[in-house]
C-alpha atoms as a PDB file:
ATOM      1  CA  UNK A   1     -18.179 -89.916 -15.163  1.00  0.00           C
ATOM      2  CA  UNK A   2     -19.647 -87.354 -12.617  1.00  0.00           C
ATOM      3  CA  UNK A   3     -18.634 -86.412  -9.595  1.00  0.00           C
ATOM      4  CA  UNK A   4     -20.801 -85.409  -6.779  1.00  0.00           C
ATOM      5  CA  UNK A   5     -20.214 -82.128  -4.839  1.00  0.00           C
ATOM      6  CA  UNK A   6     -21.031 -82.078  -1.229  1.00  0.00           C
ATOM      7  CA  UNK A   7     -24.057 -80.017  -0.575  1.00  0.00           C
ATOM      8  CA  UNK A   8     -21.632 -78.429   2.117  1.00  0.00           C
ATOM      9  CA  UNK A   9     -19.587 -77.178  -0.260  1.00  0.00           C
ATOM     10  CA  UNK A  10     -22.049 -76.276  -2.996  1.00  0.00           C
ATOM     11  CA  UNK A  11     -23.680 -74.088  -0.076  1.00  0.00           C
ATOM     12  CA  UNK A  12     -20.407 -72.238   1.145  1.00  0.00           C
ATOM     13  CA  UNK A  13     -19.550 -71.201  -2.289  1.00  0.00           C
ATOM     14  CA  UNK A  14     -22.450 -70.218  -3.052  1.00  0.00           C
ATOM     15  CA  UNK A  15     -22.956 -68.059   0.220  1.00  0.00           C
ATOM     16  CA  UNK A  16     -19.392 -66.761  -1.158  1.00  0.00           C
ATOM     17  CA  UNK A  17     -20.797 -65.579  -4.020  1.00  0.00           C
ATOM     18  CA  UNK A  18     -23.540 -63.893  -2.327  1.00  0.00           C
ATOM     19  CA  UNK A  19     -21.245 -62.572  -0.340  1.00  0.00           C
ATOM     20  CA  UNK A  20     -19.140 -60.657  -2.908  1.00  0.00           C
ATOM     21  CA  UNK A  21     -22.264 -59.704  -4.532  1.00  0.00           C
ATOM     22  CA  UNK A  22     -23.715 -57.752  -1.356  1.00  0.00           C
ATOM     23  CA  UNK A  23     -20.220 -56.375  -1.329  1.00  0.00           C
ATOM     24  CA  UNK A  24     -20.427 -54.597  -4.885  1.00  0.00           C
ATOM     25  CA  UNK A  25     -23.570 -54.003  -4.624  1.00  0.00           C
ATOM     26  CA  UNK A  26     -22.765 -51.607  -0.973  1.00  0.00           C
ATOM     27  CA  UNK A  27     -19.897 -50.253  -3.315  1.00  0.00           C
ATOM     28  CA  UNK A  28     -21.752 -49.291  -6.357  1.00  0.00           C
ATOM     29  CA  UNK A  29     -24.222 -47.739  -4.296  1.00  0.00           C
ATOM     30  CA  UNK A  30     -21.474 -46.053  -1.649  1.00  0.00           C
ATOM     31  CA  UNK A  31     -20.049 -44.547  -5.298  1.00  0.00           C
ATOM     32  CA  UNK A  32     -23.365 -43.588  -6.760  1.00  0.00           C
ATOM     33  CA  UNK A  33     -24.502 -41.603  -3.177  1.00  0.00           C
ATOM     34  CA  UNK A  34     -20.836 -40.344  -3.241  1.00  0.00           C
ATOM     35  CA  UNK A  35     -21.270 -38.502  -6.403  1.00  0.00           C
ATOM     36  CA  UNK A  36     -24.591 -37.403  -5.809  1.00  0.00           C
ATOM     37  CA  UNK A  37     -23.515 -35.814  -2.798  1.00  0.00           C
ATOM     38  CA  UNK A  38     -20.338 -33.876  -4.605  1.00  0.00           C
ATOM     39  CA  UNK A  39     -22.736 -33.388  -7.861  1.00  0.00           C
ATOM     40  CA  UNK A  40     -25.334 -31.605  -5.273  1.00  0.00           C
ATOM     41  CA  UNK A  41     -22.698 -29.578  -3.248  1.00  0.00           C
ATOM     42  CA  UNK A  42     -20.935 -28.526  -6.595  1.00  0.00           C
ATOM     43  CA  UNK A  43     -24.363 -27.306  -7.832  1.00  0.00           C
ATOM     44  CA  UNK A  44     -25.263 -25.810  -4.039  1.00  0.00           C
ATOM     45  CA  UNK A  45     -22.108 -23.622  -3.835  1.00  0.00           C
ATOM     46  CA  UNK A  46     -21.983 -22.240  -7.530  1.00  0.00           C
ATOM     47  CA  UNK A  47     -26.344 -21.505  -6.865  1.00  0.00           C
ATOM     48  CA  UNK A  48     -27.595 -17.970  -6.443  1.00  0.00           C
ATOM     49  CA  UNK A  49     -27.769 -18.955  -2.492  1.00  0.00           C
ATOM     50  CA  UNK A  50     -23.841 -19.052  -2.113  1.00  0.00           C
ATOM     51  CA  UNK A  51     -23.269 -16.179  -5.126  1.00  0.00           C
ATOM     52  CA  UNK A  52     -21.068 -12.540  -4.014  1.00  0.00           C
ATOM     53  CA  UNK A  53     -24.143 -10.331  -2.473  1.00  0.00           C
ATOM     54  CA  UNK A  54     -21.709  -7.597  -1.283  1.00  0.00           C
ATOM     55  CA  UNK A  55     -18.742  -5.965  -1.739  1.00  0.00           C
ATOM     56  CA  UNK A  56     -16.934  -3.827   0.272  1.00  0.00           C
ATOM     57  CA  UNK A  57     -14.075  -1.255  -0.566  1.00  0.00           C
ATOM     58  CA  UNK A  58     -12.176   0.601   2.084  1.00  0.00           C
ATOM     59  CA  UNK A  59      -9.162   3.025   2.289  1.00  0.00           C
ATOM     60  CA  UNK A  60      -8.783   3.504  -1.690  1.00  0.00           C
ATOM     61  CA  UNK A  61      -9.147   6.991  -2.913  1.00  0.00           C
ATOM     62  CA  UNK A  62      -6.597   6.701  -6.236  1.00  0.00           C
ATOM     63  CA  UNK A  63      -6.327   3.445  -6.925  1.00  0.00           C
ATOM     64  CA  UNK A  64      -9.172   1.664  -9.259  1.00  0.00           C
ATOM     65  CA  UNK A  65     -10.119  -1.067  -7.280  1.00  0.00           C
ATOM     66  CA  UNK A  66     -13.334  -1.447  -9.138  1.00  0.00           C
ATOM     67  CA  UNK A  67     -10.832  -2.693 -12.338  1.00  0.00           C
ATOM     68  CA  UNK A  68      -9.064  -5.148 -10.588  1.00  0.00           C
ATOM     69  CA  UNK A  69     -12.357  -7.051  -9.251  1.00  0.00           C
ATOM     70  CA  UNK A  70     -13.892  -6.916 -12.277  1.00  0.00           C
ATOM     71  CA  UNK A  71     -10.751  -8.317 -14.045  1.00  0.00           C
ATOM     72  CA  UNK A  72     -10.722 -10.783 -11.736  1.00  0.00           C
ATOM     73  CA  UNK A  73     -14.266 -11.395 -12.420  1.00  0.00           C
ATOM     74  CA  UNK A  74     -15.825 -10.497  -7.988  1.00  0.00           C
ATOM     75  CA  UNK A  75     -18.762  -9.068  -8.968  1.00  0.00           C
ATOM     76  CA  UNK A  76     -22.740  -9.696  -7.708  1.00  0.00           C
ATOM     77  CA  UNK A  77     -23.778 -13.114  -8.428  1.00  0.00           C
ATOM     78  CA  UNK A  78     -20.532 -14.473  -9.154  1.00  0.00           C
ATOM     79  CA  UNK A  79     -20.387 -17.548  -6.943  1.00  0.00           C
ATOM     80  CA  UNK A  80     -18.400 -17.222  -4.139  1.00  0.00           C
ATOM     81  CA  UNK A  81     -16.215 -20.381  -4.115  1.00  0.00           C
ATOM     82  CA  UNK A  82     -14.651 -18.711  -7.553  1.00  0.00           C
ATOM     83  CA  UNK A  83     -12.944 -15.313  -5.626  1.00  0.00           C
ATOM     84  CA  UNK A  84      -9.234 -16.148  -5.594  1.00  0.00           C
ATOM     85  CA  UNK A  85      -8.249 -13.412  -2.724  1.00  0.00           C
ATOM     86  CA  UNK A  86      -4.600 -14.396  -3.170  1.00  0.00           C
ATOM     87  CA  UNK A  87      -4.739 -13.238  -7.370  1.00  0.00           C
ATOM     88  CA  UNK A  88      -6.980 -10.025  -6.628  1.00  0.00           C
ATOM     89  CA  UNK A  89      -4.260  -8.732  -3.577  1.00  0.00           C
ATOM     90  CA  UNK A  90      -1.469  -9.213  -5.977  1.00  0.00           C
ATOM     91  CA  UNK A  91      -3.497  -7.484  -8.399  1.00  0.00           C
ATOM     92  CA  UNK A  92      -4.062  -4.871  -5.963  1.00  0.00           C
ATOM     93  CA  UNK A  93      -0.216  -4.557  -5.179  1.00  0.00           C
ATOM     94  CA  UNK A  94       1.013  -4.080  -8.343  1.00  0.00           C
ATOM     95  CA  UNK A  95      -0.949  -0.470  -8.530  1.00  0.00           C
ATOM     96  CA  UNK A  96       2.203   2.329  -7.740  1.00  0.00           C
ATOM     97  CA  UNK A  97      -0.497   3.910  -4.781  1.00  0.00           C
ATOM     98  CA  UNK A  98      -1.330   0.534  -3.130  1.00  0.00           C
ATOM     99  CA  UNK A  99       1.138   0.109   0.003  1.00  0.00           C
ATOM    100  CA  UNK A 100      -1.086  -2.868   1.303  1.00  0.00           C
ATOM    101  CA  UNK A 101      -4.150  -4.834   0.459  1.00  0.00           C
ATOM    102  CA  UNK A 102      -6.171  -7.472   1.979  1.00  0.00           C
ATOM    103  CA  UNK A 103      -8.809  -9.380   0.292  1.00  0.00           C
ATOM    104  CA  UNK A 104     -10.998 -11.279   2.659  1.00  0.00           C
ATOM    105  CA  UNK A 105     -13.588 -13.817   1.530  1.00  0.00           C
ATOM    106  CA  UNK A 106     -16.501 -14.744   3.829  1.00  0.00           C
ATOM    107  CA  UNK A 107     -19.278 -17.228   3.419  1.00  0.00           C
ATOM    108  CA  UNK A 108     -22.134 -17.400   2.260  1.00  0.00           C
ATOM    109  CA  UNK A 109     -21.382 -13.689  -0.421  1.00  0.00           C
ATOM    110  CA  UNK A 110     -19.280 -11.382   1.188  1.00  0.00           C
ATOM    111  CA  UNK A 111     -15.847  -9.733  -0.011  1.00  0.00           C
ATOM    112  CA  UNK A 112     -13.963  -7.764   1.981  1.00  0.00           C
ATOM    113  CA  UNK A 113     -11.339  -5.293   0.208  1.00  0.00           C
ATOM    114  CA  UNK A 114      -8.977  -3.276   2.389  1.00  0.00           C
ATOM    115  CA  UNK A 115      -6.304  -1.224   0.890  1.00  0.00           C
ATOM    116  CA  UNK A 116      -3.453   1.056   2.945  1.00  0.00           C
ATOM    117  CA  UNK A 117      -2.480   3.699   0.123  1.00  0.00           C
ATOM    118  CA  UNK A 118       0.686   5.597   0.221  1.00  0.00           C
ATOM    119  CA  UNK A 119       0.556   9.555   0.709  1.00  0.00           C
ATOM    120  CA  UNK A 120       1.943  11.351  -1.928  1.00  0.00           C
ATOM    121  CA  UNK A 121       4.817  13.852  -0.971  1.00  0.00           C
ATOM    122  CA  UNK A 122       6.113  15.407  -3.691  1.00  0.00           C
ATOM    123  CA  UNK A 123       6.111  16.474  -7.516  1.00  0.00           C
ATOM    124  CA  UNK A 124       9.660  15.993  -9.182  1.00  0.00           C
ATOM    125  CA  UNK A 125      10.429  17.164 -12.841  1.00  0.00           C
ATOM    126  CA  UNK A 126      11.991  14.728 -15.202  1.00  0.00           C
ATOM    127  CA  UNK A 127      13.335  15.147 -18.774  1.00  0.00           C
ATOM    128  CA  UNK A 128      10.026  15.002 -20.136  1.00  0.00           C
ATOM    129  CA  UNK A 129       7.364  15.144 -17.173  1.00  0.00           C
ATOM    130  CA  UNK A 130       6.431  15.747 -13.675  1.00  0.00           C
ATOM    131  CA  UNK A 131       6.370  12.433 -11.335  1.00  0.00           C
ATOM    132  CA  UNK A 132       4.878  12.723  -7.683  1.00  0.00           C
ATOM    133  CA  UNK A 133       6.689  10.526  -5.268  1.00  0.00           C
ATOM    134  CA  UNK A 134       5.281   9.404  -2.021  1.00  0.00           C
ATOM    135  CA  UNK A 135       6.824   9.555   1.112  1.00  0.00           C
ATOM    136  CA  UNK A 136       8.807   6.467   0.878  1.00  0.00           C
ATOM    137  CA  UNK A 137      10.197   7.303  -2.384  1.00  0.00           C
ATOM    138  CA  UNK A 138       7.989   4.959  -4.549  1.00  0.00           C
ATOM    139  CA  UNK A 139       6.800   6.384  -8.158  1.00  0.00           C
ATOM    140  CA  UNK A 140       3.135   7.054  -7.987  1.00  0.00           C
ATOM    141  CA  UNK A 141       1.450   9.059 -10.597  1.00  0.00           C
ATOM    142  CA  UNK A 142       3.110  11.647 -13.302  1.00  0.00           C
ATOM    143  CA  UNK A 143       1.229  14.624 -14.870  1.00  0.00           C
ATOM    144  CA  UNK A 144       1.596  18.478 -14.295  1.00  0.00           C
ATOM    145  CA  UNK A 145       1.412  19.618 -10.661  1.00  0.00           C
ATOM    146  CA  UNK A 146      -0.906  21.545  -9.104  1.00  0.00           C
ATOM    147  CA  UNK A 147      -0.533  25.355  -8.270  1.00  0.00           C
ATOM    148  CA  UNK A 148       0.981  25.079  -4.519  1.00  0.00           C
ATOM    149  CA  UNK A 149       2.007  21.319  -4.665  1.00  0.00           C
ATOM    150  CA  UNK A 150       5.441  20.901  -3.039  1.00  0.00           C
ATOM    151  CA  UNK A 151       7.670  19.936  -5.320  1.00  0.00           C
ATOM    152  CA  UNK A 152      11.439  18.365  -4.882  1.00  0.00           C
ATOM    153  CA  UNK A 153      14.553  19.409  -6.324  1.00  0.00           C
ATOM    154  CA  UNK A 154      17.098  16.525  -7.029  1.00  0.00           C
ATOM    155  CA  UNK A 155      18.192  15.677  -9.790  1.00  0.00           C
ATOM    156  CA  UNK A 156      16.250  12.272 -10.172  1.00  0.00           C
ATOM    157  CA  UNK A 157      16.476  12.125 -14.139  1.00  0.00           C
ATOM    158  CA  UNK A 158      14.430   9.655 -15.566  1.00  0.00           C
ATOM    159  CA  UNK A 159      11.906   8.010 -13.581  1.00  0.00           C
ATOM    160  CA  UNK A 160       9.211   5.414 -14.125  1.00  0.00           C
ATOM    161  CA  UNK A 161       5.615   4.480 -12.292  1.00  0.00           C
ATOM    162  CA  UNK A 162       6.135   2.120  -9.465  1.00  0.00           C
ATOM    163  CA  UNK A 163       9.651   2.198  -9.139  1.00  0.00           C
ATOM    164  CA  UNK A 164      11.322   3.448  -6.074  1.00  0.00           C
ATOM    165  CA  UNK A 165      14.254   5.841  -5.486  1.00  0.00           C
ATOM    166  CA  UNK A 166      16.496   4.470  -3.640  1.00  0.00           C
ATOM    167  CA  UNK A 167      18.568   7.742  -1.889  1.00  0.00           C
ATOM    168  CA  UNK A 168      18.086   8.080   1.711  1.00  0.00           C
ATOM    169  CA  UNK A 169      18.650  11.656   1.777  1.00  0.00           C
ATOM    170  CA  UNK A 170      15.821  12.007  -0.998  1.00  0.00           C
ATOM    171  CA  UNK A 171      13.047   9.577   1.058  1.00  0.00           C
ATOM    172  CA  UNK A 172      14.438  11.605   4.141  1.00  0.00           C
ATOM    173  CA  UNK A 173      12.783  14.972   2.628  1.00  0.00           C
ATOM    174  CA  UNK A 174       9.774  13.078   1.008  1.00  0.00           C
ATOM    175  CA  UNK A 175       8.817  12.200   4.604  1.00  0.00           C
ATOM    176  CA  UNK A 176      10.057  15.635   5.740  1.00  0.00           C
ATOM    177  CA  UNK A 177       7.809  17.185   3.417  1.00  0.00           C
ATOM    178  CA  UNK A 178       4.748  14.465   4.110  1.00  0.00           C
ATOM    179  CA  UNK A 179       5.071  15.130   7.409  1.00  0.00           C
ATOM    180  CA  UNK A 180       4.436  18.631   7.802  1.00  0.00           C
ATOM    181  CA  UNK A 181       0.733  20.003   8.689  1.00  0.00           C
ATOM    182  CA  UNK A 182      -1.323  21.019   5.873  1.00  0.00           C
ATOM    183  CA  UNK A 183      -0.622  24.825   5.934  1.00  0.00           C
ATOM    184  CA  UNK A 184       2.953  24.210   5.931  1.00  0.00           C
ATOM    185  CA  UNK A 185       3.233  21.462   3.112  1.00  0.00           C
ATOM    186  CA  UNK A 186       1.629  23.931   0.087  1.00  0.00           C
ATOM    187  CA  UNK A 187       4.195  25.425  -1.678  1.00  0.00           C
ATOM    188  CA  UNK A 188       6.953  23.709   0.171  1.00  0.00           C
ATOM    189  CA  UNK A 189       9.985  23.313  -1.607  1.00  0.00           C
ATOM    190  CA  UNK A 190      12.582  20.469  -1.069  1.00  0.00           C
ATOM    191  CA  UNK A 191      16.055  20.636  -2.296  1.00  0.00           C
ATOM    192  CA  UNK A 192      18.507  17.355  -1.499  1.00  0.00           C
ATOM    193  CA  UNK A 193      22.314  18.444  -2.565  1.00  0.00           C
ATOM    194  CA  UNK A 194      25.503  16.998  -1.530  1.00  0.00           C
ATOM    195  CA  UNK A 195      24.993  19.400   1.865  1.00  0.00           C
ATOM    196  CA  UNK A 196      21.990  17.680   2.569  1.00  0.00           C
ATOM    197  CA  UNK A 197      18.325  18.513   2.771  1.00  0.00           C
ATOM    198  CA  UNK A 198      16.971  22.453   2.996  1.00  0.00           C
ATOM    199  CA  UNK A 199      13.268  22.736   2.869  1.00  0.00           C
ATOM    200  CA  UNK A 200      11.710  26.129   1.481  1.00  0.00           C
ATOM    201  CA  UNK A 201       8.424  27.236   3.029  1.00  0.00           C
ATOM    202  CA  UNK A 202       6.586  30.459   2.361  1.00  0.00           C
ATOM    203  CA  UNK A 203       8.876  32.596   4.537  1.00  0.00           C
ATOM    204  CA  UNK A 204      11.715  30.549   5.868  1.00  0.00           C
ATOM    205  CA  UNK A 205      14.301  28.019   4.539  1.00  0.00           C
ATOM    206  CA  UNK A 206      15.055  24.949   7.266  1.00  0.00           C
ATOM    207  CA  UNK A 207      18.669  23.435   7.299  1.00  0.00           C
ATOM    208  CA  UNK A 208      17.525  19.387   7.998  1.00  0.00           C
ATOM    209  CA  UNK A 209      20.877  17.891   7.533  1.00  0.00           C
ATOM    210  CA  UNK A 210      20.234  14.166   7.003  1.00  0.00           C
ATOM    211  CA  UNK A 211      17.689  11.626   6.569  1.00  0.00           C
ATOM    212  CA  UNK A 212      18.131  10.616  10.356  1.00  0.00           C
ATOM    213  CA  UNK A 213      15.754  11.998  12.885  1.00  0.00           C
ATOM    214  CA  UNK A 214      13.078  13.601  10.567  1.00  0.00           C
ATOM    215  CA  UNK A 215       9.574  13.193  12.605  1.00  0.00           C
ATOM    216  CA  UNK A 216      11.412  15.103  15.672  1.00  0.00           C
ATOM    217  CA  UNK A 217      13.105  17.452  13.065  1.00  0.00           C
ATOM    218  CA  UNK A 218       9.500  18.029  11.548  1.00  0.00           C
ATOM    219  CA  UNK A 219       8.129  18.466  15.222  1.00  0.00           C
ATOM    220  CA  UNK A 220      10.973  20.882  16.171  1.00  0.00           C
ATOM    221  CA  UNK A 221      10.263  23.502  13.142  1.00  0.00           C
ATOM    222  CA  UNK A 222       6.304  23.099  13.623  1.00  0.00           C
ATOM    223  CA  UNK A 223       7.190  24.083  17.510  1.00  0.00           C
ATOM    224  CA  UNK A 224       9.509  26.852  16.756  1.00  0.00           C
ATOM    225  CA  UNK A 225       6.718  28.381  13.919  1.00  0.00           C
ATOM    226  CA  UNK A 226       4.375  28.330  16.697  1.00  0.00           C
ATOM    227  CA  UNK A 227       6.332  29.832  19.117  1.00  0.00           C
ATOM    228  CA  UNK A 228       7.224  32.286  16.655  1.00  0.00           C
ATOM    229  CA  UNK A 229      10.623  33.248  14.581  1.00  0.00           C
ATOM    230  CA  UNK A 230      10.870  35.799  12.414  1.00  0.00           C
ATOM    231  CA  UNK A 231      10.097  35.738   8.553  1.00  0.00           C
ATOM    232  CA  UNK A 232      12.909  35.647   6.426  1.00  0.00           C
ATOM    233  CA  UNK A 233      14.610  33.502   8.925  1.00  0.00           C
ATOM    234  CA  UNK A 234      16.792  30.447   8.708  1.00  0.00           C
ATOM    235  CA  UNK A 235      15.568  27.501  10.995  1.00  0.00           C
ATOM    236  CA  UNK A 236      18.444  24.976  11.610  1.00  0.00           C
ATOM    237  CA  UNK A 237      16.913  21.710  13.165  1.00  0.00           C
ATOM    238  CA  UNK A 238      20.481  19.482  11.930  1.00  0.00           C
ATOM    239  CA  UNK A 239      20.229  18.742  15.687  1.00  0.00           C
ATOM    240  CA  UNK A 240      16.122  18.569  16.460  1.00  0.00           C
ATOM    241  CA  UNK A 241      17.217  18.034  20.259  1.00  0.00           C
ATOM    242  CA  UNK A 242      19.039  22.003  20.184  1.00  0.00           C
ATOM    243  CA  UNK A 243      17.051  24.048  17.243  1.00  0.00           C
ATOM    244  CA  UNK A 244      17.832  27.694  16.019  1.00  0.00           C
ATOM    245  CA  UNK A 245      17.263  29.867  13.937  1.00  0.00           C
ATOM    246  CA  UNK A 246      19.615  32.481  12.201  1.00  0.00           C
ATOM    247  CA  UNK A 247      18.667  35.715  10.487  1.00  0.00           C
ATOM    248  CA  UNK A 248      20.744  34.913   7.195  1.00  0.00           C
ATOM    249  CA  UNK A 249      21.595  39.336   6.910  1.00  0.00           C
ATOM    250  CA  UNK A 250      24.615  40.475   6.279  1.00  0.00           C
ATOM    251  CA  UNK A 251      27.022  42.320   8.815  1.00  0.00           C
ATOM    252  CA  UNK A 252      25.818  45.993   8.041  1.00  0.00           C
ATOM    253  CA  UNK A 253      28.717  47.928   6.796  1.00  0.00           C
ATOM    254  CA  UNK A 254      30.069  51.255   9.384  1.00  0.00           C
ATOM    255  CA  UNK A 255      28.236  49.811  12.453  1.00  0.00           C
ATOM    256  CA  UNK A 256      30.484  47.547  13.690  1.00  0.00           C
ATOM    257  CA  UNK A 257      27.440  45.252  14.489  1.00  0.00           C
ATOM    258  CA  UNK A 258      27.295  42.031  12.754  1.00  0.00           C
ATOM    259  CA  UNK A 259      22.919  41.570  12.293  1.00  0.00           C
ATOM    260  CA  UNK A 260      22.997  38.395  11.508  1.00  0.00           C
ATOM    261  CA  UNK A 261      22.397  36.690  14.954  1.00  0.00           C
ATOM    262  CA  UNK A 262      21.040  33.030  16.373  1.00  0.00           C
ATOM    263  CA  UNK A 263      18.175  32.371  18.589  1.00  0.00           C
ATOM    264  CA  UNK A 264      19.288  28.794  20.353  1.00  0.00           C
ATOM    265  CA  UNK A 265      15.581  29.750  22.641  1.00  0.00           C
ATOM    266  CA  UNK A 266      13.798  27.151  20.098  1.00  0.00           C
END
């Protein structure tokens, strides 16, 4: 027995079917474009167009920034898209010298490395070696010092690159030390004791007290060197606001005149 279909019906299913197969077809060919389009931009930015053309470096003098790139693989014709800026400034960071570093990234080939280094202050002698410290107290470099570098006395002991001392009294003559003007820093001598910080310089010996205060206590012996106080003498700048100095002589014996005397006119 057969049964008829209306042609009615026969013609809305198959316009249904029709239907649905316009509607893969738009989808298979949506999907095909789609990955033509990713395959094409995935080939466009890893192409010789959008590769690293230049690299530049700024503000490193002892760190090897040249290493860390090329560990990290940012070198000419690498393409851009690969340069993980996040990776190479940690990479950066973790060098004793590098304060700061920013790796910057810019379309179509450029990388831009900036690096703040910290100054180195002063040589310290350990058990078994020399370590130069920079002015905020962090480890930097070991070796023998140079004839003339300053050098710090305190009784660090054992130290290790890229740590950081912690004393305040100790960073206190670091930046003391750093801070002074180029004449004034070679041969400089920093002791940190239980009294405090004394700084030796060619012909005078400065009484600094504390860690507090030491950019105005730097400024106050530069001012009273230029203004003139006599060799040999002690420069007390404990209180930067009211400096002196103090010829350290004893009283001489049978004159009844004590030689030692202060000069509050610094």
């Amino acid at each position: 027995m057969s049964v008829s279909v209306d042609p009615r019906l026969a013609q809305r299913r198959q316009q249904v079917k029709e239907s649905w197969a316009r509607r893969r077809l738009r989808w298979l060919v949506g999907i095909t474009v789609a990955i033509i389009v990713v395959g094409l931009g995935w080939a466009l930015v890893r192409s010789p167009w959008l590769a690293i053309r230049t690299i530049n470096v700024s503000g490193a003098s002892h760190a090897d920034v040249a290493a860390v790139l090329a560990a990290h693989e940012v070198t000419d014709g690498v393409p851009t898209i690969s340069v993980e800026a996040d990776d190479v400034e940690r990479a950066l960071l973790a060098d004793p010298w590098v304060a700061q570093a920013e790796v910057t990234v810019t379309w179509p080939g450029t990388v831009e490395v900036t690096v703040l280094e910290r100054t180195g202050s002063a040589w310290t002698q350990g058990p078994a070696s020399w370590w130069l410290l920079a002015a905020d107290g962090t480890v930097v470099a070991n070796g023998t010092p140079a004839a003339g570098a300053p050098v710090l006395h305190a009784g660090l002991g054992t130290l290790a690159l890229g740590t950081r001392v912690e004393q305040t009294d100790v960073i206190g003559a670091l930046e003391f030390v750093a801070l002074l003007p180029a004449d004034l820093r070679n041969g400089a001598v920093a002791n940190v004791t239980i009294d405090g910080i004394e700084i030796e310089l060619d012909a005078h010996v400065v009484l600094a007290g504390n860690h507090r205060d030491i950019p105005a206590k730097v400024a106050a012996v530069v001012a009273m060197l230029e203004q003139g106080v006599e060799s040999g003498w002690v420069i007390n700048v404990i209180s930067p606001e009211r400096p002196g100095a103090l010829n350290p002589e004893p009283v001489v014996e049978g004159t009844g005149e004590d030689v030692s005397s202060s000069d509050d006119s610094g």
